[in-house]
Structure formats: structure tokens, C-alpha cells
Protein backbone atom coordinates (compact mmCIF):
# COMPACT_ATOMS: atom_id res chain seq x y z
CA UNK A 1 0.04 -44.93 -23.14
CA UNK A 2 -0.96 -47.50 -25.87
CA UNK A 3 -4.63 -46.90 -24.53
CA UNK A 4 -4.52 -43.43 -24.67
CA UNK A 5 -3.50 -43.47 -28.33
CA UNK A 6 -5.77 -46.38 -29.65
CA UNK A 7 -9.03 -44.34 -27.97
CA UNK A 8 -7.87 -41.31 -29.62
CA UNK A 9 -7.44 -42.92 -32.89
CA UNK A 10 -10.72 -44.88 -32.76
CA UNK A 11 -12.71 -41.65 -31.52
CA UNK A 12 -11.32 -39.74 -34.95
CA UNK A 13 -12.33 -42.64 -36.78
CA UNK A 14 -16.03 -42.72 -35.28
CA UNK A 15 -16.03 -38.99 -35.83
CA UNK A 16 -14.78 -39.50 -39.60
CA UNK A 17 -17.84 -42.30 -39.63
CA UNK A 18 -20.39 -40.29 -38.38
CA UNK A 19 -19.88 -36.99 -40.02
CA UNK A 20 -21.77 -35.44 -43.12
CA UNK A 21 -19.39 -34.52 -46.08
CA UNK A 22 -20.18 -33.64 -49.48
CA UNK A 23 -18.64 -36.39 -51.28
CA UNK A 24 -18.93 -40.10 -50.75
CA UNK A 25 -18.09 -41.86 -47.44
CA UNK A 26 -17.87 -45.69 -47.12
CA UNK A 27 -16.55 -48.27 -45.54
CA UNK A 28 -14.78 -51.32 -46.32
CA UNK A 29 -13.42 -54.91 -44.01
CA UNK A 30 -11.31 -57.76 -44.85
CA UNK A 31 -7.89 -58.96 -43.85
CA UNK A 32 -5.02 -57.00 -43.93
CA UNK A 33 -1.53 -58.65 -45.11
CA UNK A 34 -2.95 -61.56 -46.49
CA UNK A 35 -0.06 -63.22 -48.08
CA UNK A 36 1.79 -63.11 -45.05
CA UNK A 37 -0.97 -65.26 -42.72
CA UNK A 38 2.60 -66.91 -40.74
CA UNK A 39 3.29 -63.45 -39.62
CA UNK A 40 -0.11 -62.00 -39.26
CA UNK A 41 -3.37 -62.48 -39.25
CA UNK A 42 -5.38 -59.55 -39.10
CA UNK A 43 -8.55 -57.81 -39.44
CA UNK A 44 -8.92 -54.66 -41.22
CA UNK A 45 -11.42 -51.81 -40.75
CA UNK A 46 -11.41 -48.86 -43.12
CA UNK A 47 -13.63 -45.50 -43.95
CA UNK A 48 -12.81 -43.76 -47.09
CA UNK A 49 -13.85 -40.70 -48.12
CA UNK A 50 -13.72 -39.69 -51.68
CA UNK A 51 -14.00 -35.12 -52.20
CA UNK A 52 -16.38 -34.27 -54.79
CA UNK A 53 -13.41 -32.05 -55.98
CA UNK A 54 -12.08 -32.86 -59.41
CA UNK A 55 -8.46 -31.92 -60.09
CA UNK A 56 -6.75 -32.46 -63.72
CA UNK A 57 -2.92 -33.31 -64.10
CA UNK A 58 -1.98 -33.00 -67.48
CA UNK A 59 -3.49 -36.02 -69.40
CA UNK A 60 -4.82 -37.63 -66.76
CA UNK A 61 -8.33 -35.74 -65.97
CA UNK A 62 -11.17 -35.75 -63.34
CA UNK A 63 -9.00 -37.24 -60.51
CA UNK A 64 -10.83 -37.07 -56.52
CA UNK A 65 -8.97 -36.53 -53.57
CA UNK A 66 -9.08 -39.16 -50.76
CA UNK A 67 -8.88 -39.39 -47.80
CA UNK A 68 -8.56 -43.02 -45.55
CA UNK A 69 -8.66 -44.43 -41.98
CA UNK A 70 -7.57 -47.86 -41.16
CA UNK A 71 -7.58 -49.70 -38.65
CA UNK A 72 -5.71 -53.41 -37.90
CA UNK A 73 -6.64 -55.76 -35.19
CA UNK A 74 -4.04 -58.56 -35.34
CA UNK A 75 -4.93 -61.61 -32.94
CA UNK A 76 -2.72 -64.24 -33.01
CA UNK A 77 -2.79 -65.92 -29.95
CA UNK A 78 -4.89 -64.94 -26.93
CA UNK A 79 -1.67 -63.33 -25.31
CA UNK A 80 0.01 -61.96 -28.49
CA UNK A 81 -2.67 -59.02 -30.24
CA UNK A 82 -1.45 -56.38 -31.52
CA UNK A 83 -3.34 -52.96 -33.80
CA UNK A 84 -2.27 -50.53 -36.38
CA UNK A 85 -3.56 -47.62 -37.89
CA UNK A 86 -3.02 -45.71 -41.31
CA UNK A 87 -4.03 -42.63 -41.82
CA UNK A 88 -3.81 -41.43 -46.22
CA UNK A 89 -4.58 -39.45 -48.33
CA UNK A 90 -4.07 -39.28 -52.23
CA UNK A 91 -6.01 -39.38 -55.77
CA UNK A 92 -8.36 -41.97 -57.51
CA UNK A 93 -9.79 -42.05 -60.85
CA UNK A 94 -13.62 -43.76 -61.08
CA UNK A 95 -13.02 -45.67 -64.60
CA UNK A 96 -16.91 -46.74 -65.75
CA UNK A 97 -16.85 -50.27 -67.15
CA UNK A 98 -20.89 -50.51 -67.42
CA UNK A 99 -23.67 -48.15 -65.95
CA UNK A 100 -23.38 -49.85 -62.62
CA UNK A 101 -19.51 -51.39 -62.77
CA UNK A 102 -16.92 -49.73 -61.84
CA UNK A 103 -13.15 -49.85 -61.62
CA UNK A 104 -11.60 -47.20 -58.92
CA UNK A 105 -7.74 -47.35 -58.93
CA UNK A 106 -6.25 -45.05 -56.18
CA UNK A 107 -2.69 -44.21 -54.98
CA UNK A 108 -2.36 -42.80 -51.71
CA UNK A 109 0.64 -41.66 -48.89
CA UNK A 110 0.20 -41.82 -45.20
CA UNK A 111 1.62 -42.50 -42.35
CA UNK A 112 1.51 -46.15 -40.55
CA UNK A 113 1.51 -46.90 -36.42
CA UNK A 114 1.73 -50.39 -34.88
CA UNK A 115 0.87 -50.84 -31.33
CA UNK A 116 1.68 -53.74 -29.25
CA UNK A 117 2.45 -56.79 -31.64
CA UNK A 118 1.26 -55.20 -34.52
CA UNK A 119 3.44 -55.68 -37.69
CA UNK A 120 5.99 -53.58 -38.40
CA UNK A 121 6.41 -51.88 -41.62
CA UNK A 122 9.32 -50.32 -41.18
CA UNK A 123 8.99 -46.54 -41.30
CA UNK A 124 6.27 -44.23 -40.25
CA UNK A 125 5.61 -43.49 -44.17
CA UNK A 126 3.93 -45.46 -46.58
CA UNK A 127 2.64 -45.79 -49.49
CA UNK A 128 -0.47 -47.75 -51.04
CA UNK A 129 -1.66 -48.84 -54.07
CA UNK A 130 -5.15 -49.64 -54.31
CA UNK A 131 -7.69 -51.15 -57.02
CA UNK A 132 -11.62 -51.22 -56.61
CA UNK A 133 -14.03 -53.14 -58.22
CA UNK A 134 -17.70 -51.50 -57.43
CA UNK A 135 -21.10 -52.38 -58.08
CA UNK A 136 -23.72 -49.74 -57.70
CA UNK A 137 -26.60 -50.66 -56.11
CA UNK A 138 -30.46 -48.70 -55.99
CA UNK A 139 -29.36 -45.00 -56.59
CA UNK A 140 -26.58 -44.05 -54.86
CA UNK A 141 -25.70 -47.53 -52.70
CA UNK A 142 -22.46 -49.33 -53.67
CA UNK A 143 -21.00 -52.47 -53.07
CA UNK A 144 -17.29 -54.29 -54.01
CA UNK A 145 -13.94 -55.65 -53.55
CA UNK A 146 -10.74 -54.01 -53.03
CA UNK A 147 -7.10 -55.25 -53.40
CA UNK A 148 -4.47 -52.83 -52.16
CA UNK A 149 -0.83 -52.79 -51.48
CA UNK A 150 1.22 -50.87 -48.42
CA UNK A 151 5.02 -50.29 -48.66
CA UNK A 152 7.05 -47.86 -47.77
CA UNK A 153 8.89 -47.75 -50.78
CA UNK A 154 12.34 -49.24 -49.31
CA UNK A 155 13.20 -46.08 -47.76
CA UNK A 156 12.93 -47.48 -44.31
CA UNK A 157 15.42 -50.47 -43.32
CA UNK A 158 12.89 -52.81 -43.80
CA UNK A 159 9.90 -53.06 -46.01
CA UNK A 160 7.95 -56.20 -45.20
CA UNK A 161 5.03 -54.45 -47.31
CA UNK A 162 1.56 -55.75 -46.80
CA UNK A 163 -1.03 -57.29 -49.24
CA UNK A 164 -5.05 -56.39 -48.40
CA UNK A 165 -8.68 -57.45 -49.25
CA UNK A 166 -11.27 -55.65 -48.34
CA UNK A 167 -15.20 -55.71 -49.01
CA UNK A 168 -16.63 -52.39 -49.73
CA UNK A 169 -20.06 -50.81 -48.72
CA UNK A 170 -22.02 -48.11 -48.87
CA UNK A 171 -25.88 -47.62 -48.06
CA UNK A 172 -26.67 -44.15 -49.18
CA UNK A 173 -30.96 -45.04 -49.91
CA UNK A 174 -33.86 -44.09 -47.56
CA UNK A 175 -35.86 -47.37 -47.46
């Protein structure tokens, strides 16, 4: 069963990957729950996809729509591995510190799945803060650092939460 579902979920990521959208697609890698390394010690995988879509709420104008995939390989010994997945999906707001540094803070919701010894968040739901620090690159190529935060909020009966760095990229140039 476990199989089953981890091949389904990394077939809709490759598919997520692969596809042509009109708004930015990257991806980004680090280590998820970082401040936790006794508990876990895992790799993250991640493709974000940010709609070209603008939507205004009150004060706060020109927020994007996004829309995330992650994936969590934890290994920490050869017989104990467990995985995770998150699928989100919230709003971000690009905040332009120079012409090519930028600050993208994002809050999304989404629901979390551990398989095998994967950590355990607690509930199915949760929610994550996020803060990006991006460098464009050539035209259209970026490259950064994110920090982002996963908790369900304590409505589950536990909320261990988990603390993330990740490396963004995105190669958008014909060479």
C-alpha cells in the first residue's frame, strides 16, 4: 500500500515538474525540520508554482496564488526511513528590495502525509509560513534561500511543528 501511494505521489510531482504553466515554476532542496536533527533528519524536495494571477485584499495588493509539492525522505538508520508529502496552496507577496533582490513571504494551508517512519505532525492539516530571499539571475533565472515553518496550528493533539531550509532555483534562459 505505502508503494502504491508514494509512486502516485511522486508521478504528480514529476507531472507538476514537467508541465508548462503560465506563471513561474521552480524548485527548491534542503532539510526539512532542522531544529529537530534528534528526531529527524531529512531531506526535502519541493516544486512551487507561483499563478501569474494577482488578487487584492483590502490593503494588501498584488498577492499570487501558490501552489506547492513536497516531498521528505527521512533516513535515519539503514532500517528506520521513513517519507512525507505536503501538498499547499496559499498567497505570496514578491516585496523588491533591489532590481535583482527579492524578499517573497508566503502563507500557505495543505494537507501533510507521513509514510513509514516519517514524522508525525499530528493532523492531516497544516499550515506554513514561509520567507524567500531571491536573487535574479540573466533574465528570468532565479536563485535563493528559503526558511519556512509547518504546524498545524494546535488543532491536532500534537503539534511537533517543523522548521525548513531550502535552496531555491530556477533556470528559465536558453543558453
Amino acid at each position: 500500500m505505502f508503494i502504491k501511494k508514494f509512486i502516485l505521489v511522486l508521478l504528480s510531482y514529476m507531472i507538476l515538474s514537467t508541465s508548462s504553466f503560465g506563471g513561474e515554476l521552480y524548485q527548491k532542496f534542503g532539510v526539512f525540520d532542522f531544529k529537530h536533527k534528534d528526531e529527524t533528519d531529512a531531506y526535502a524536495l519541493t516544486t512551487k508554482y507561483i499563478q501569474d494571477k494577482k488578487i487584492n485584499i483590502g490593503v494588501i495588493n498584488n498577492l499570487k496564488p501558490i501552489y506547492e509539492l513536497s516531498l521528505y525522505y527521512d533516513d535515519r538508520t539503514a532500517k528506520q526511513q521513513g517519507y512525507g508529502a505536503y501538498l499547499s496552496s496559499g498567497l505570496s507577496k514578491e516585496i523588491n528590495l533591489t532590481n535583482s533582490l527579492f524578499l517573497l513571504p508566503s502563507f500557505s494551508a495543505g494537507l501533510y502525509q507521513d509514510f513509514d517512519e516519517g514524522k508525525k505532525m499530528g493532523y492531516p492539516l497544516e499550515f506554513k509560513s514561509e520567507v524567500e530571499l531571491n536573487f535574479k539571475i540573466f533574465n528570468s533565472s532565479i536563485i535563493g534561500v528559503s526558511y519556512s515553518h509547518i504546524s498545524n496550528a494546535d488543532i491536532g493533539d500534537k503539534n511537533p511543528g517543523s522548521d525548513n531550509i531550502l535552496f531555491n532555483f530556477r533556470l528559465s534562459e536558453n543558453f
